[in-house]
C-alpha atoms as a PDB file:
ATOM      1  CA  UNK A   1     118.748  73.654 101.902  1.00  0.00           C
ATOM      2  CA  UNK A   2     117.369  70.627 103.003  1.00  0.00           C
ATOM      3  CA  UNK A   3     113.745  69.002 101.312  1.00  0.00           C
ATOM      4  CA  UNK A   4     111.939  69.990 104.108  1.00  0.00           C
ATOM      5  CA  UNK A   5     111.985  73.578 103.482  1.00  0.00           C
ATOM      6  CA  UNK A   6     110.320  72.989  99.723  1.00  0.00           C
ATOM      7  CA  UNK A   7     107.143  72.192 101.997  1.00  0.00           C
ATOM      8  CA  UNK A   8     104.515  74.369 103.513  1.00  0.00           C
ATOM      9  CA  UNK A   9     105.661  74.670 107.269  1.00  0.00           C
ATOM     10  CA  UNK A  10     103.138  76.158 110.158  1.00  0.00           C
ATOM     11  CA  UNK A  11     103.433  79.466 109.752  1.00  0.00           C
ATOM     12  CA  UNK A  12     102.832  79.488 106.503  1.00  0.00           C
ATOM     13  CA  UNK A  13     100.049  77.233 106.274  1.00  0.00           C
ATOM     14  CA  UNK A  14      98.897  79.385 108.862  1.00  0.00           C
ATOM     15  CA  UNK A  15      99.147  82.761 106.912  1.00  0.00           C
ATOM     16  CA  UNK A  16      96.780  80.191 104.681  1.00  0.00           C
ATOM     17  CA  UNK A  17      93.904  79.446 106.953  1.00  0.00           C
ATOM     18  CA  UNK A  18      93.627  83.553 107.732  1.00  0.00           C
ATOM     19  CA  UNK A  19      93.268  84.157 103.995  1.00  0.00           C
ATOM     20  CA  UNK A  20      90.851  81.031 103.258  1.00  0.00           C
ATOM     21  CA  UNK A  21      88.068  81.116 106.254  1.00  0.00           C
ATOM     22  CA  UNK A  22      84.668  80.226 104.957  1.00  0.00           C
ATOM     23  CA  UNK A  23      80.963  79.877 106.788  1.00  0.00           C
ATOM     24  CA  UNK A  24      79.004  76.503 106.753  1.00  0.00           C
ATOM     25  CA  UNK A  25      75.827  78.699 107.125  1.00  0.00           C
ATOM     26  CA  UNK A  26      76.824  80.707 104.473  1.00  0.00           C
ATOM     27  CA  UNK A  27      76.844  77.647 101.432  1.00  0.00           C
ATOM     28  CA  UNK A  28      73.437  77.527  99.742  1.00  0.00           C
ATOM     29  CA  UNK A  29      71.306  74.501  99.923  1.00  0.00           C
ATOM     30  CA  UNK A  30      68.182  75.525  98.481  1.00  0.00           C
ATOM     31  CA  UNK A  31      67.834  72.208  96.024  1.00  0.00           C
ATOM     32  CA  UNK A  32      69.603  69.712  98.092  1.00  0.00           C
ATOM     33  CA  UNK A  33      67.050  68.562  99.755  1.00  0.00           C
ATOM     34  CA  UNK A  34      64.387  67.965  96.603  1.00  0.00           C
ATOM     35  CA  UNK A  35      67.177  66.706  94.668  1.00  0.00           C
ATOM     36  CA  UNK A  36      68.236  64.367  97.324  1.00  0.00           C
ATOM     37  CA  UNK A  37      64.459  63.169  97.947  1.00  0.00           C
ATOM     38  CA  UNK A  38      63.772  63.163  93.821  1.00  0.00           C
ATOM     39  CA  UNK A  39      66.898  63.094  91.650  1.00  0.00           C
ATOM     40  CA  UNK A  40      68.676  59.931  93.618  1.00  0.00           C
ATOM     41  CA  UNK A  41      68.032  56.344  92.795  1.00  0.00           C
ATOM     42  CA  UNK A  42      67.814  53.940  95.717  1.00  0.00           C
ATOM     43  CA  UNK A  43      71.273  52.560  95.326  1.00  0.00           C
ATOM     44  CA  UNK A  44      73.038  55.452  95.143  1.00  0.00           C
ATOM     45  CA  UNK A  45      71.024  56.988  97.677  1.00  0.00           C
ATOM     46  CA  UNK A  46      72.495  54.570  99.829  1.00  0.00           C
ATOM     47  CA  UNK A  47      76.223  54.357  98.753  1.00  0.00           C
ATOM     48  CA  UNK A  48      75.659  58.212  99.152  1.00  0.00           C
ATOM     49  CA  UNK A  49      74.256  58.118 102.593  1.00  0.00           C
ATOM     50  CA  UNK A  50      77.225  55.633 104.182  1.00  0.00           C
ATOM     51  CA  UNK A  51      79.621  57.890 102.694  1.00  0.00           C
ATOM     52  CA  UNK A  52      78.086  60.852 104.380  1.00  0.00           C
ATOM     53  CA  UNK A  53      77.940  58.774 107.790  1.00  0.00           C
ATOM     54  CA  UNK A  54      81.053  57.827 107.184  1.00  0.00           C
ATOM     55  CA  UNK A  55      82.391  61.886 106.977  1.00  0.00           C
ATOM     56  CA  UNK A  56      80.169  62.760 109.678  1.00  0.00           C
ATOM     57  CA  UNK A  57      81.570  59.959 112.565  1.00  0.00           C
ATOM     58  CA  UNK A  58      85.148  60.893 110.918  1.00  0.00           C
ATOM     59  CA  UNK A  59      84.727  64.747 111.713  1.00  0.00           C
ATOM     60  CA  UNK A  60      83.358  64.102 115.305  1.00  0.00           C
ATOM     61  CA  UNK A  61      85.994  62.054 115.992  1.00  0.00           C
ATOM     62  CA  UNK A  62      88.464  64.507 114.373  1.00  0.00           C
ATOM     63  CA  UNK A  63      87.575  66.962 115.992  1.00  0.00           C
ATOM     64  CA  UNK A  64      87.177  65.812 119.941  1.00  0.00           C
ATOM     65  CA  UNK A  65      90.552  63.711 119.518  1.00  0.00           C
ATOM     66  CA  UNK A  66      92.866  66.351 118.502  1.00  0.00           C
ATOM     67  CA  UNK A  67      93.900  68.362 121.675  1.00  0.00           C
ATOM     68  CA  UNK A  68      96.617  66.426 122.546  1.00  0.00           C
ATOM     69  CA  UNK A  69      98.297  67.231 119.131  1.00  0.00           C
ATOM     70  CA  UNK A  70      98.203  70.935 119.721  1.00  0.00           C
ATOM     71  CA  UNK A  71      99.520  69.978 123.279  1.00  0.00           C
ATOM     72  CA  UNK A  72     102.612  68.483 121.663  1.00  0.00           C
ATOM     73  CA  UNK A  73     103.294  71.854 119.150  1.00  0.00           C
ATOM     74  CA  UNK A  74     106.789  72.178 119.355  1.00  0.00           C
ATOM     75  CA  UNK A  75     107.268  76.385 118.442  1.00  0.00           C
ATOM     76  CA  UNK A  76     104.979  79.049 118.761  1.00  0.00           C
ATOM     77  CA  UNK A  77     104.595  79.110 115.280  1.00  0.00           C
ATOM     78  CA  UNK A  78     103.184  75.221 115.277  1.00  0.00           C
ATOM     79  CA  UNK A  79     100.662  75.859 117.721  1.00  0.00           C
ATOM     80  CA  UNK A  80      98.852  78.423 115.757  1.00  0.00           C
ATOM     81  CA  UNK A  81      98.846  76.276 113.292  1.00  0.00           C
ATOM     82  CA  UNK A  82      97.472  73.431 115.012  1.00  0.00           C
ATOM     83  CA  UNK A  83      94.861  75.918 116.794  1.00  0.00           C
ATOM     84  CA  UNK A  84      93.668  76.598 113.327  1.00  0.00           C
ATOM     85  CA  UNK A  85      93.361  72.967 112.407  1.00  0.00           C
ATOM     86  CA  UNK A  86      90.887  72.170 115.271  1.00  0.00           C
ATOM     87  CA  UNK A  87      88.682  74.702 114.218  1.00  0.00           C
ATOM     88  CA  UNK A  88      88.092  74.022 110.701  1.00  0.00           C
ATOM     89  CA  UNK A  89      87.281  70.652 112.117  1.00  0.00           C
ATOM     90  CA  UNK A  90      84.850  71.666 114.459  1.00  0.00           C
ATOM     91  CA  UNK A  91      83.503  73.880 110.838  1.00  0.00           C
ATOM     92  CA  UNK A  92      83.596  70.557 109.179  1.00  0.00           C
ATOM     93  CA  UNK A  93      81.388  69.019 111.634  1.00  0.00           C
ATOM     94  CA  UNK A  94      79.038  71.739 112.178  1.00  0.00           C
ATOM     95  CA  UNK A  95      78.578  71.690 108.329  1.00  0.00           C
ATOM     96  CA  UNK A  96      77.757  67.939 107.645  1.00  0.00           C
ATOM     97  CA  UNK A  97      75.531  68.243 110.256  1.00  0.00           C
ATOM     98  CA  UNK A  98      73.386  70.861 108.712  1.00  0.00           C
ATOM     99  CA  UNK A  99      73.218  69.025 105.496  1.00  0.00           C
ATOM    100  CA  UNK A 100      71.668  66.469 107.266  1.00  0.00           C
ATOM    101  CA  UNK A 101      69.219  68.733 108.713  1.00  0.00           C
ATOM    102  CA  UNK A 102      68.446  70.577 106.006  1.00  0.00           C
ATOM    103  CA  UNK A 103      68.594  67.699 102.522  1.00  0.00           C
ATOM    104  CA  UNK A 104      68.089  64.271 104.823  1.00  0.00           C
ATOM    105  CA  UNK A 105      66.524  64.291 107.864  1.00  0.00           C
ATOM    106  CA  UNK A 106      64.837  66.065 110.230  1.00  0.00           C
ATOM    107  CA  UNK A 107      67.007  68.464 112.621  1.00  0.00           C
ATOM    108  CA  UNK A 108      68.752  67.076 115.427  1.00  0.00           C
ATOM    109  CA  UNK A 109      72.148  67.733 117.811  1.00  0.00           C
ATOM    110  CA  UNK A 110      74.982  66.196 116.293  1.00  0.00           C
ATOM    111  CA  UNK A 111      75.566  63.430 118.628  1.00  0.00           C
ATOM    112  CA  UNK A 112      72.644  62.352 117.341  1.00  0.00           C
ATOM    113  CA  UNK A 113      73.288  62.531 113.634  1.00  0.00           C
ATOM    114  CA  UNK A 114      76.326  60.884 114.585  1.00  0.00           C
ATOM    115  CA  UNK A 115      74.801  58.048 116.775  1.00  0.00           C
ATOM    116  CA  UNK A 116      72.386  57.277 113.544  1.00  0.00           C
ATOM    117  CA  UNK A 117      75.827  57.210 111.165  1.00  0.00           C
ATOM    118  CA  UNK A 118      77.733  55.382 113.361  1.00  0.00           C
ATOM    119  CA  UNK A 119      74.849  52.718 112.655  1.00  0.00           C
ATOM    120  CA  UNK A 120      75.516  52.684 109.145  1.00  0.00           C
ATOM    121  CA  UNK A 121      79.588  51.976 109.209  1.00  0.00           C
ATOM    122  CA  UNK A 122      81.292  48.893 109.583  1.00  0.00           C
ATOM    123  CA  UNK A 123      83.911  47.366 111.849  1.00  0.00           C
ATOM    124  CA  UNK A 124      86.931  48.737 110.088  1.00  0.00           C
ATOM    125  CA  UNK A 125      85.403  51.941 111.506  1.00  0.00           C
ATOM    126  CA  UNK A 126      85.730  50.924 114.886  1.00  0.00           C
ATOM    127  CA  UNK A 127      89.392  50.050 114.286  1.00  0.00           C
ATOM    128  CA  UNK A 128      90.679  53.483 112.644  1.00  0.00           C
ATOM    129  CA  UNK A 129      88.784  55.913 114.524  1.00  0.00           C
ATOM    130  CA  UNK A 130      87.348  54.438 118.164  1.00  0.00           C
ATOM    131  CA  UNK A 131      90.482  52.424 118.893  1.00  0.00           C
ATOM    132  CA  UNK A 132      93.929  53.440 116.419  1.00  0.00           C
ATOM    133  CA  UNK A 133      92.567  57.605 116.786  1.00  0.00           C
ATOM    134  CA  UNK A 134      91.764  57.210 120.198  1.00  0.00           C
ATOM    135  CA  UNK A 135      94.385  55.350 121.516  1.00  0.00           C
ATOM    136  CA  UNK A 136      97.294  57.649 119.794  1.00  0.00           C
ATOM    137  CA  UNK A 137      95.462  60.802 121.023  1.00  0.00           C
ATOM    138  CA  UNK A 138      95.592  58.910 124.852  1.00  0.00           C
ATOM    139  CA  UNK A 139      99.124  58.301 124.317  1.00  0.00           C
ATOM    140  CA  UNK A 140      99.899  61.848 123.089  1.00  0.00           C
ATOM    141  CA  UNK A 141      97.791  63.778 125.497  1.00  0.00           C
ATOM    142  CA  UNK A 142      99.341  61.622 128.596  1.00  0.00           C
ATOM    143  CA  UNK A 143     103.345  63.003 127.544  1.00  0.00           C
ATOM    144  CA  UNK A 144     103.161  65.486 124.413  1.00  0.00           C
ATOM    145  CA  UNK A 145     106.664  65.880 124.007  1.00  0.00           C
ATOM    146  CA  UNK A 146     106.671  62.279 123.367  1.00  0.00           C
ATOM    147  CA  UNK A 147     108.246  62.319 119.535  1.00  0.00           C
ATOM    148  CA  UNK A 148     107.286  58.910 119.225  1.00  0.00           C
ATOM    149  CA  UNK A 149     103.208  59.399 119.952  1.00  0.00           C
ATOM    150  CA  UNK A 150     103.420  62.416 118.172  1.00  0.00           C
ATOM    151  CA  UNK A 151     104.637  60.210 115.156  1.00  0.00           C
ATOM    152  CA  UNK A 152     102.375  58.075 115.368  1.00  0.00           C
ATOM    153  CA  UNK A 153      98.907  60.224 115.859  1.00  0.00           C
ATOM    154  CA  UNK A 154     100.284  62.246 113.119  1.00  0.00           C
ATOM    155  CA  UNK A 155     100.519  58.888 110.662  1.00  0.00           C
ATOM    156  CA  UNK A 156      97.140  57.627 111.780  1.00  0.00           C
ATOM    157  CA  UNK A 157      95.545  60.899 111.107  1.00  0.00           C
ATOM    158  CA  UNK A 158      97.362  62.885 108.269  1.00  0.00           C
ATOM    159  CA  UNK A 159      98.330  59.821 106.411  1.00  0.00           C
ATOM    160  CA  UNK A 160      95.226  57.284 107.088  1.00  0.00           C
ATOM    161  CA  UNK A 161      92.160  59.523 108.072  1.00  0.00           C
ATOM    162  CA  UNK A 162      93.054  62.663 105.690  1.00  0.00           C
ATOM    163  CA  UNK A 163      95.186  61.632 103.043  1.00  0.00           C
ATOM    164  CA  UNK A 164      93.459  57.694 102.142  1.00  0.00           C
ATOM    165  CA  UNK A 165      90.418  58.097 103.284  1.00  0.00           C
ATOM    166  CA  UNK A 166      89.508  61.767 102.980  1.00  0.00           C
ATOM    167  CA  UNK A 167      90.667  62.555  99.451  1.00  0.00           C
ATOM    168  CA  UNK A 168      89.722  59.071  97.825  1.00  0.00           C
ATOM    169  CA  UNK A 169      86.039  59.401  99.741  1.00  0.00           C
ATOM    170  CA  UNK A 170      86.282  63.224  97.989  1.00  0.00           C
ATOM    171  CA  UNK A 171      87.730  61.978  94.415  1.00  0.00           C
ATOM    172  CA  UNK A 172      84.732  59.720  93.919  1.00  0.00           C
ATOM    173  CA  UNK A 173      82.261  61.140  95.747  1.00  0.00           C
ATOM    174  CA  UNK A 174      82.032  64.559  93.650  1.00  0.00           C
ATOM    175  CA  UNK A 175      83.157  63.022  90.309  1.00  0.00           C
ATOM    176  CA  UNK A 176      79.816  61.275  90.652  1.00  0.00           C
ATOM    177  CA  UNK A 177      77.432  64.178  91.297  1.00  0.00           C
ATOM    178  CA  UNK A 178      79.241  66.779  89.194  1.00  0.00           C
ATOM    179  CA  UNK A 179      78.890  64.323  86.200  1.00  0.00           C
ATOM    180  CA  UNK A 180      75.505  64.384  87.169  1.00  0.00           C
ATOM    181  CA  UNK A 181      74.855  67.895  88.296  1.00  0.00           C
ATOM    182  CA  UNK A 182      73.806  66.613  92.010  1.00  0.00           C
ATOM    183  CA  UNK A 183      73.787  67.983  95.709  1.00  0.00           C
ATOM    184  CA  UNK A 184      75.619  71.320  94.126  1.00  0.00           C
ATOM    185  CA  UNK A 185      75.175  72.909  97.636  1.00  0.00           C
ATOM    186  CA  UNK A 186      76.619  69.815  99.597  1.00  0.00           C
ATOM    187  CA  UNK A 187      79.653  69.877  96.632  1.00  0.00           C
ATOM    188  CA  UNK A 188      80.311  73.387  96.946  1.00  0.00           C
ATOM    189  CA  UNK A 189      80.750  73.065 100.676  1.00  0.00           C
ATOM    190  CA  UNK A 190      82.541  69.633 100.486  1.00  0.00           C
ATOM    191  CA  UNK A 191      84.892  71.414  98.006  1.00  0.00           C
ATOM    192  CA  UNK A 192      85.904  73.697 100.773  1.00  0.00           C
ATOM    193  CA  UNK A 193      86.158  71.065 103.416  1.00  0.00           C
ATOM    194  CA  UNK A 194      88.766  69.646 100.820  1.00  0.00           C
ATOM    195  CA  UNK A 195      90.330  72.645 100.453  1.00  0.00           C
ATOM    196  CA  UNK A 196      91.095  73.028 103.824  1.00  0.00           C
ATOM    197  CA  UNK A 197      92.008  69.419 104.253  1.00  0.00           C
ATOM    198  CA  UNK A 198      94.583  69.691 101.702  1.00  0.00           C
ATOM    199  CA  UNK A 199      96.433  72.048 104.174  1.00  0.00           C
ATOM    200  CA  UNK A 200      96.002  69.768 107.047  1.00  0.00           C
ATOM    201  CA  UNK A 201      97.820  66.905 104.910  1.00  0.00           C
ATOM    202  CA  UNK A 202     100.619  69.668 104.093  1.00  0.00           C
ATOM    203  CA  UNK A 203     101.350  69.925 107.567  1.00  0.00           C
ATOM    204  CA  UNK A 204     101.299  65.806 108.042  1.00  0.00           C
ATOM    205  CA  UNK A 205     103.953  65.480 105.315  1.00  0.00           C
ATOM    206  CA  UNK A 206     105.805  68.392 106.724  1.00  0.00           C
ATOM    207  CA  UNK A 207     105.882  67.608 110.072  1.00  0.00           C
ATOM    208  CA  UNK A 208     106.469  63.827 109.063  1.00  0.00           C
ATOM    209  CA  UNK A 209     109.682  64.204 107.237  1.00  0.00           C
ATOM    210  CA  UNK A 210     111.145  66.437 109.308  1.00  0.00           C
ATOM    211  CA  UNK A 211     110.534  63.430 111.973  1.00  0.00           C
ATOM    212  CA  UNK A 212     111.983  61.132 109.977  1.00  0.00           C
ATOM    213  CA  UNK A 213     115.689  63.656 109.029  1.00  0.00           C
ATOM    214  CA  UNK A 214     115.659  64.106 112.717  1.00  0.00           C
ATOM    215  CA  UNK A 215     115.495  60.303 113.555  1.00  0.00           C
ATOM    216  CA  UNK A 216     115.339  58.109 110.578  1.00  0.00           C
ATOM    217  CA  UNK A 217     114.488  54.954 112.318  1.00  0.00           C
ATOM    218  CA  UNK A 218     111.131  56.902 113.055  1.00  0.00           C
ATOM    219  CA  UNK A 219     111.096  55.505 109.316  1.00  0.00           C
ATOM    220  CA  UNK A 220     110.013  51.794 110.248  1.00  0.00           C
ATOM    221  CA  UNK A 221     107.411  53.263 112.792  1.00  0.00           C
ATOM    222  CA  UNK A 222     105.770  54.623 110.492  1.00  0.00           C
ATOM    223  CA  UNK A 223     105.740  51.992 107.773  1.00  0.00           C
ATOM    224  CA  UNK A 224     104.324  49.540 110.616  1.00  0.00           C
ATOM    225  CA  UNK A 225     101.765  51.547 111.741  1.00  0.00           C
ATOM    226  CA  UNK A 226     100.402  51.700 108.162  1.00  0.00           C
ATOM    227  CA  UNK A 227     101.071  47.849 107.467  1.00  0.00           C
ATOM    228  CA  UNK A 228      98.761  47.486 110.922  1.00  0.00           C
ATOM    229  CA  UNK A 229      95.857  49.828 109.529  1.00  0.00           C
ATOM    230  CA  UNK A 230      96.219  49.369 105.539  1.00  0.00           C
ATOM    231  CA  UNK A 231      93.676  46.051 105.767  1.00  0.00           C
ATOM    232  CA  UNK A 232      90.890  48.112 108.176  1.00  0.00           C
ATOM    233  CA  UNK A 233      91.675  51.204 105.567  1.00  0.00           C
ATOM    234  CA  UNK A 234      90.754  48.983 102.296  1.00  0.00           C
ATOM    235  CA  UNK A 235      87.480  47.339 104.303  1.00  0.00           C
ATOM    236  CA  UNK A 236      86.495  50.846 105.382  1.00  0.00           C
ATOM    237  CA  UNK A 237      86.617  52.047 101.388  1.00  0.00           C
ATOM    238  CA  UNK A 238      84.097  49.645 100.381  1.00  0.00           C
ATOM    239  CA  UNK A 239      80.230  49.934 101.004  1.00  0.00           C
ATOM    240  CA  UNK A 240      79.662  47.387 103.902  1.00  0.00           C
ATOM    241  CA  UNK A 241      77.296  45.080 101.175  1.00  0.00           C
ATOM    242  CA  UNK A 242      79.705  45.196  98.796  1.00  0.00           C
ATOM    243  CA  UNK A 243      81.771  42.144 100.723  1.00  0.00           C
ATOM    244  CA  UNK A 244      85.353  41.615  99.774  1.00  0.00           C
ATOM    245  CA  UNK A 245      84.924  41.116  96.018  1.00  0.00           C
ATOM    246  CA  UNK A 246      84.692  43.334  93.444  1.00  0.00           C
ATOM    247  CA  UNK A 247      82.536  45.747  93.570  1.00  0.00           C
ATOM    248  CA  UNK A 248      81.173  49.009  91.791  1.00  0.00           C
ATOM    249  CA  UNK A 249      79.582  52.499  93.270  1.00  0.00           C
ATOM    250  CA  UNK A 250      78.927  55.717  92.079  1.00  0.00           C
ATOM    251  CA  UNK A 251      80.242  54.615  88.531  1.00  0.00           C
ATOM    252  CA  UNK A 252      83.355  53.570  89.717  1.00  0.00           C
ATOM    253  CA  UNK A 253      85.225  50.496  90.519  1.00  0.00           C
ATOM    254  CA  UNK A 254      86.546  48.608  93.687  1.00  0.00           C
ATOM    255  CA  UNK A 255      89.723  48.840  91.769  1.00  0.00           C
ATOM    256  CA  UNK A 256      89.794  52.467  90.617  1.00  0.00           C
ATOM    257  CA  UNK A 257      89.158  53.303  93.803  1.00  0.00           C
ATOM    258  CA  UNK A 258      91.731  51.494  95.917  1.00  0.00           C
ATOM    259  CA  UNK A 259      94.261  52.538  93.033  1.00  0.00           C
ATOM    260  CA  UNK A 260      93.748  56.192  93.890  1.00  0.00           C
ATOM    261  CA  UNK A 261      93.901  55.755  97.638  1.00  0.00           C
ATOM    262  CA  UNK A 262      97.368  53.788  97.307  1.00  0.00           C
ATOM    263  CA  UNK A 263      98.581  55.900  94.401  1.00  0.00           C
ATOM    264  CA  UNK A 264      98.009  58.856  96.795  1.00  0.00           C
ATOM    265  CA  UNK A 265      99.497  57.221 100.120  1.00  0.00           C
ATOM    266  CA  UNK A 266     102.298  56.453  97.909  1.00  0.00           C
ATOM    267  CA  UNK A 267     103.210  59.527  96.535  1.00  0.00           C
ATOM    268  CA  UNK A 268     103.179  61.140  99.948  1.00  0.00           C
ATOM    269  CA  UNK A 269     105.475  58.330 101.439  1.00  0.00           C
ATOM    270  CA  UNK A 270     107.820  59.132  98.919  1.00  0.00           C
ATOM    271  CA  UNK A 271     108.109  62.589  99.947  1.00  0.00           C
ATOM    272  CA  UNK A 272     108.774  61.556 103.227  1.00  0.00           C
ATOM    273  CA  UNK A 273     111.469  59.454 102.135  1.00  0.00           C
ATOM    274  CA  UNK A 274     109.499  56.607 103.642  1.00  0.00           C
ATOM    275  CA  UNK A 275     108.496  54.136 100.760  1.00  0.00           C
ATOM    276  CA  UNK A 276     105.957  51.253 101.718  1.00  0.00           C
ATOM    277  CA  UNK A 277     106.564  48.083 100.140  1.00  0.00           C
ATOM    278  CA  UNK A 278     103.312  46.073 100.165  1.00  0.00           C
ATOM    279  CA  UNK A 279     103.555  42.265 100.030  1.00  0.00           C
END
């Protein structure tokens, strides 16, 4: 029995998603709105806000770049799967966006709730999810059975998008109001978003190391595609005026919170059999 089968595979994460479906419409946000307008300071206010844009542009993107991945399922059993995948994205999406209607601004389409958060991120934006994202789906869509561009769009978005950015943004973000008894609407349905992104990452690792025991030098591929992103990833975890010093948000550190996201990315390599050494 190899260490492959001791992870979640498609089907059953799958058999998952059928047991686990949830309704964005369905989470109460009665007191987000006051609380958001009343219980906030300024500051955090703002952190908050970026981080919000920052979920929202990642979700669009998410979910309009992921065809060519269920394009590239390799069994009947992956493409179900994958199927499933896109749609809690498109969920995702469709929920952020009604938090913003409903606790922050007045109701609009989502490309324009996106256009207004895209104005709020920085440049290391621009590098993991308008050119890396985009330019691995291209590559992917153009030849799916490609194992190499399926490799790689599978490190950029289970590893970097999900895994560092997604669960650290999720660790801090909800420590902070739960300590504080904040947003519990947005938290409730943020918890689920997390819930299902935890299965998305299964499949990443799964489908990752299986890669890599088919073709270990797929190994080095994806340790340099990380190496390439790692610098945008630590720029795109800090508030864009916090500069590149140290820096504190939400109660927590600049430190804390780039420990967690390499302490996570780290773990997960390891599983893969793929450890990162970082000079």
């Amino acid at each position: 029995m190899t260490a492959t089968s001791h992870l979640h595979d498609p089907q059953a994460l799958y058999r998952q998603w059928e047991d686990e479906q949830w309704n964005p419409w369905a989470i109460d946000l009665a007191s987000d709105r006051e609380e958001w307008q009343r219980a906030l300071s300024e500051e955090d206010k703002g952190f908050i806000y970026w981080a919000l844009s920052s979920l929202m542009v990642a979700e669009e993107r998410t979910t309009t770049k992921f065809a060519g991945l269920v394009m590239a399922a390799e069994t009947e059993e992956e493409a179900s799967y994958l199927a499933s995948q896109q749609v809690d994205e498109a969920r995702h999406m469709q929920f952020y966006a009604r938090f913003q209607d409903e606790a922050i601004a007045e109701p609009a389409t989502i490309a324009e709730h996106v256009a207004r958060s895209r104005e709020k991120l920085g440049d290391s934006f621009t590098i993991i999810f308008d050119q890396a994202l985009v330019s691995a789906h291209e590559r992917l869509a153009a030849n799916p059975t490609d194992l190499s561009a399926k490799v790689d769009f599978v490190t950029i978005y289970h590893l970097v998008i999900e895994s560092t950015l997604g669960l650290t943004a999720f660790q801090f973000i909800t420590r902070y109001l739960n300590n504080n008894k904040l947003l519990t609407g947005f938290v409730h349905g943020y918890s689920r978003i997390h819930h299902d992104e935890q299965r998305h990452i299964a499949y990443g690792v799964w489908y990752l190391r299986q890669a890599v025991e088919r073709d270990p030098a797929l190994a080095d591929q994806i340790r340099n595609k990380l190496h390439e992103l790692l610098p945008a990833v630590a720029s795109a975890l800090a508030p864009p005026d916090r500069g590149d010093t140290d820096w504190e948000a939400l109660g927590a550190s600049s430190d804390e919170i780039h420990g967690f996201a390499l302490e996570g990315l780290t773990r997960r390599l390891n599983i893969l059999g793929v450890p990162l050494s970082i000079s």
